[in-house]
N, C-alpha and C. Protein backbone atom coordinates (compact mmCIF):
# COMPACT_ATOMS: atom_id res chain seq x y z
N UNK A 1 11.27 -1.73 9.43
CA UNK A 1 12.04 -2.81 10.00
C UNK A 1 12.66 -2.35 11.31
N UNK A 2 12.22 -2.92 12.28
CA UNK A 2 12.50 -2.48 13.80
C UNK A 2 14.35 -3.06 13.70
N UNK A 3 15.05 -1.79 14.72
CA UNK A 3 16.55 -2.15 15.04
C UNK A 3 17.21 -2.49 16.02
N UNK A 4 17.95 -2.37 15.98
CA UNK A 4 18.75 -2.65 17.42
C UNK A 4 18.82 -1.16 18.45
N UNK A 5 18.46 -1.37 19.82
CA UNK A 5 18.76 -0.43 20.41
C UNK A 5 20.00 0.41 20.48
N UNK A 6 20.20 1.76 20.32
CA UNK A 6 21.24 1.96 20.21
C UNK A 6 21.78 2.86 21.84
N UNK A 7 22.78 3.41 21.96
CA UNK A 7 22.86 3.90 23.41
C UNK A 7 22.35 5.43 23.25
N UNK A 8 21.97 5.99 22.07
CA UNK A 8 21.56 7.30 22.11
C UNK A 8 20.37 7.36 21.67
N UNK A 9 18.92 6.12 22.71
CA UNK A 9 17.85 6.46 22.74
C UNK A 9 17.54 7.39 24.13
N UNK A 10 16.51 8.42 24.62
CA UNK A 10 16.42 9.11 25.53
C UNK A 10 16.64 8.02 26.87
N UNK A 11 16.15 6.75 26.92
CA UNK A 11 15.88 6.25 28.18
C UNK A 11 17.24 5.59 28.28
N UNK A 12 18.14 5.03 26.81
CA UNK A 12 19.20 4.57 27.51
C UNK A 12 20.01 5.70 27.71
N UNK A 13 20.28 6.63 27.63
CA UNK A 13 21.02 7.60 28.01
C UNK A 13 20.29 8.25 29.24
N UNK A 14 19.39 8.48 29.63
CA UNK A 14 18.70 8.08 31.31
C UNK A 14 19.18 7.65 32.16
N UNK A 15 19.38 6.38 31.48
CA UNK A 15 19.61 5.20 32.42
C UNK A 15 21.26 5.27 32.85
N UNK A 16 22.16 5.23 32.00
CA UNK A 16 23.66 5.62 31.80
C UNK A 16 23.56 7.18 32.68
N UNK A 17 23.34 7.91 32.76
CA UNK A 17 23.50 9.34 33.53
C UNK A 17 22.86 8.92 34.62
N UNK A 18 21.74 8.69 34.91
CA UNK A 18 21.31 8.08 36.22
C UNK A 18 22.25 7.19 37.35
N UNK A 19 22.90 6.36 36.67
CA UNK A 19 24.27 5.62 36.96
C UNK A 19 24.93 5.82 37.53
N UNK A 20 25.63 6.98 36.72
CA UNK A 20 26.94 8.14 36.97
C UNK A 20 26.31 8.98 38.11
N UNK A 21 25.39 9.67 37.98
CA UNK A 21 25.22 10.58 38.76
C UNK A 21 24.82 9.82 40.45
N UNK A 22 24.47 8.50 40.11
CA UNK A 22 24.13 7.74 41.89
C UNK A 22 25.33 7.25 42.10
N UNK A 23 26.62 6.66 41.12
CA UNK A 23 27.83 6.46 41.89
C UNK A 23 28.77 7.81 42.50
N UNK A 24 28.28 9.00 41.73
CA UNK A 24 28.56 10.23 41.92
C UNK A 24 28.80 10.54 43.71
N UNK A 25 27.39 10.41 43.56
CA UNK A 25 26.30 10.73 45.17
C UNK A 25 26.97 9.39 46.25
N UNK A 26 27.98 8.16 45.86
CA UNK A 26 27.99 7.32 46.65
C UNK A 26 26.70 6.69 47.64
N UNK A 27 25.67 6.45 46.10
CA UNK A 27 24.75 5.83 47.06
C UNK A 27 24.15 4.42 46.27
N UNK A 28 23.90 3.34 46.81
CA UNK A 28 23.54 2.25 46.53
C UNK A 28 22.36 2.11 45.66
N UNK A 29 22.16 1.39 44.77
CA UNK A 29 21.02 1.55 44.35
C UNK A 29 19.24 1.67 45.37
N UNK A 30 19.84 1.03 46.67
CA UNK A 30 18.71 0.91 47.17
C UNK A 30 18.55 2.08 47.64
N UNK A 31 19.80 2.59 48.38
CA UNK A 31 19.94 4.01 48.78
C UNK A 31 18.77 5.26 47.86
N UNK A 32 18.87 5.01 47.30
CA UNK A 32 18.32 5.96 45.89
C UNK A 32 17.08 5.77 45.58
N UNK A 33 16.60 4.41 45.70
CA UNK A 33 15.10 4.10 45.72
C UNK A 33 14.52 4.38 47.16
N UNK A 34 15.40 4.58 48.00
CA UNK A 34 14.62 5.71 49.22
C UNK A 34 14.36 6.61 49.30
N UNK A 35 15.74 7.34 48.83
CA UNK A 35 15.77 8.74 48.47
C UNK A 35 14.02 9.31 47.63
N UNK A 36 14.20 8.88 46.54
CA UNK A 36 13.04 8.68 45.31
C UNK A 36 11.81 8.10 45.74
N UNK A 37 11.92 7.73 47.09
CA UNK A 37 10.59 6.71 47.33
C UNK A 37 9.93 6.06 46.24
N UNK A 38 10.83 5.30 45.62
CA UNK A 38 10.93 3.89 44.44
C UNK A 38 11.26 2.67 44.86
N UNK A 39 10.76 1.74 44.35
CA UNK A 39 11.18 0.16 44.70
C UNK A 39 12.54 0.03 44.12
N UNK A 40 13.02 -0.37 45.17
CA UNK A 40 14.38 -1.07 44.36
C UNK A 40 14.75 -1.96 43.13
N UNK A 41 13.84 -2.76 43.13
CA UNK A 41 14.13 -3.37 41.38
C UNK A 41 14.05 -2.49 40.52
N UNK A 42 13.00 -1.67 40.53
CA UNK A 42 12.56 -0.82 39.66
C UNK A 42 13.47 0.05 39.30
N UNK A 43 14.40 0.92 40.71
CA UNK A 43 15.64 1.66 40.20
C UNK A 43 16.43 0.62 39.57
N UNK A 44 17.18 -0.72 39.72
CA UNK A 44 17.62 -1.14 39.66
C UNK A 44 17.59 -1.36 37.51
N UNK A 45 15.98 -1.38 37.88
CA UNK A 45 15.79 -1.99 35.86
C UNK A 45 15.95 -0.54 35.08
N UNK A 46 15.65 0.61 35.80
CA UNK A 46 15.62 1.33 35.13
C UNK A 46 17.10 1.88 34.47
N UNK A 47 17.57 1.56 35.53
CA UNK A 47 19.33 1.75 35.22
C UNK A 47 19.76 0.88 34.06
N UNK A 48 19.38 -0.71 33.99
CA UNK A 48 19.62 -1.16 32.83
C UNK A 48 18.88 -0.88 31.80
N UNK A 49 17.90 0.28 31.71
CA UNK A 49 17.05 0.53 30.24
C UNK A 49 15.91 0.09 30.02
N UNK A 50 15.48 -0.89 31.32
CA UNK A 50 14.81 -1.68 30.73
C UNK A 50 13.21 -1.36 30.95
N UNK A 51 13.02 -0.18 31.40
CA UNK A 51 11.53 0.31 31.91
C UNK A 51 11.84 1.71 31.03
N UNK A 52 10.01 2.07 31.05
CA UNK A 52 9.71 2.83 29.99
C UNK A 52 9.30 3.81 31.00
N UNK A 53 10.34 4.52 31.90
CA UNK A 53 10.45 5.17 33.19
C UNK A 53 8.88 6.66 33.11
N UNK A 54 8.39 6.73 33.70
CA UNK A 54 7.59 8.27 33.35
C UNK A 54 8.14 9.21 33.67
N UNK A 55 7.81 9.98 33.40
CA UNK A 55 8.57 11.90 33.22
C UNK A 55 8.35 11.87 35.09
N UNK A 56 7.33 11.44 35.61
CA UNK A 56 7.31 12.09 36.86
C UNK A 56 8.64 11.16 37.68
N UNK A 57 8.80 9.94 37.70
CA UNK A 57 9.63 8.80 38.26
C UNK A 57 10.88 9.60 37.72
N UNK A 58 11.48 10.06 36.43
CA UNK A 58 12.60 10.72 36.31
C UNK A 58 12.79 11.66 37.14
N UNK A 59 12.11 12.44 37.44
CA UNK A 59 11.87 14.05 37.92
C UNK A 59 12.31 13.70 39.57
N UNK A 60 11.91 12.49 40.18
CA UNK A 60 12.07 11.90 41.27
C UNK A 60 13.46 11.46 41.35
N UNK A 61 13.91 10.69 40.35
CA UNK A 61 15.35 10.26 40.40
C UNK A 61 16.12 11.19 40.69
N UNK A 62 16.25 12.60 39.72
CA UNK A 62 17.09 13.70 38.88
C UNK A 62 16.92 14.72 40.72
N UNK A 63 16.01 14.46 41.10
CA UNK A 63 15.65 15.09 42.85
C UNK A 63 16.27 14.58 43.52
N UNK A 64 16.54 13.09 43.97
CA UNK A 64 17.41 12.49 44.69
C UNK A 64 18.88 12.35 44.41
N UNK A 65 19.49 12.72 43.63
CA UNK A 65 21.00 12.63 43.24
C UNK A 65 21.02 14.08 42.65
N UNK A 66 20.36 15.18 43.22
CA UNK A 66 20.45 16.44 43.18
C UNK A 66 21.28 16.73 41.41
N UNK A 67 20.53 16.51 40.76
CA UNK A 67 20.56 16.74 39.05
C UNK A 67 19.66 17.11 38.59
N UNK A 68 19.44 18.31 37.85
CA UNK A 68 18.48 18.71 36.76
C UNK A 68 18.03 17.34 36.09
N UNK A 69 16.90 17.60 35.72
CA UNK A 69 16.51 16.72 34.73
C UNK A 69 16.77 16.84 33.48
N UNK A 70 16.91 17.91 33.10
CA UNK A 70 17.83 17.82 31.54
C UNK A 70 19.10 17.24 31.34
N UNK A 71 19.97 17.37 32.50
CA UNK A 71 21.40 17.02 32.58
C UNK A 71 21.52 15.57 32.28
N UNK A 72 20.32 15.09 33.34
CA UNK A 72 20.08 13.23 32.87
C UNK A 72 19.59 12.99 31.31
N UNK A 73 19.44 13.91 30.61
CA UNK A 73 18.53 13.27 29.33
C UNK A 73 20.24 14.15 28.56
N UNK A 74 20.81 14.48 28.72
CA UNK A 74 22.10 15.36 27.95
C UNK A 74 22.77 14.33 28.02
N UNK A 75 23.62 14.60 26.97
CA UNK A 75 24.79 13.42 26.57
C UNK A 75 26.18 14.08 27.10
N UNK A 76 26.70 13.20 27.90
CA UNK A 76 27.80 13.79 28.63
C UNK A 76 29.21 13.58 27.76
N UNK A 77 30.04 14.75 27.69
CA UNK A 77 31.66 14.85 26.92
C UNK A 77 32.06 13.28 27.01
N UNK A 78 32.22 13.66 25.89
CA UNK A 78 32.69 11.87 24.78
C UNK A 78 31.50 11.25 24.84
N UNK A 79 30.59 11.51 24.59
CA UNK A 79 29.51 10.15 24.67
C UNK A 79 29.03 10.28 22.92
């Protein structure tokens, strides 16, 4: 019986650190899909969870807002 998403699947916790770490950087979402050479919706959906992002498109994000890529998939104090 399929559930409800919860916030401690890998991509929504992606998506939530991805967030943090581009308001971090003070950069716009579009800002970031330059950075990443990504379309802007696309950063935009991925932030809400809603794309099934690939390892390489992360690796691109986690490059442009100067973050490990583990750090984005880690659950940050209190989460």
């Amino acid at each position: 019986m399929p559930t409800k998403r919860s916030h401690s699947t890998a991509r929504l916790l992606f998506a939530s650190n991805l967030r943090r770490a581009r308001l971090q950087c003070r950069l716009s979402q579009e800002g970031l899909a330059e950075l990443s050479e990504l379309h802007r919706t696309y950063v935009g959906s991925v932030e809400r969870g809603e794309r099934n992002v690939s390892i390489d498109n992360m690796e691109r994000l986690a490059k442009a807002v100067g973050w490990e890529l583990r750090d984005l998939l880690s659950p940050m104090d209190g989460e």
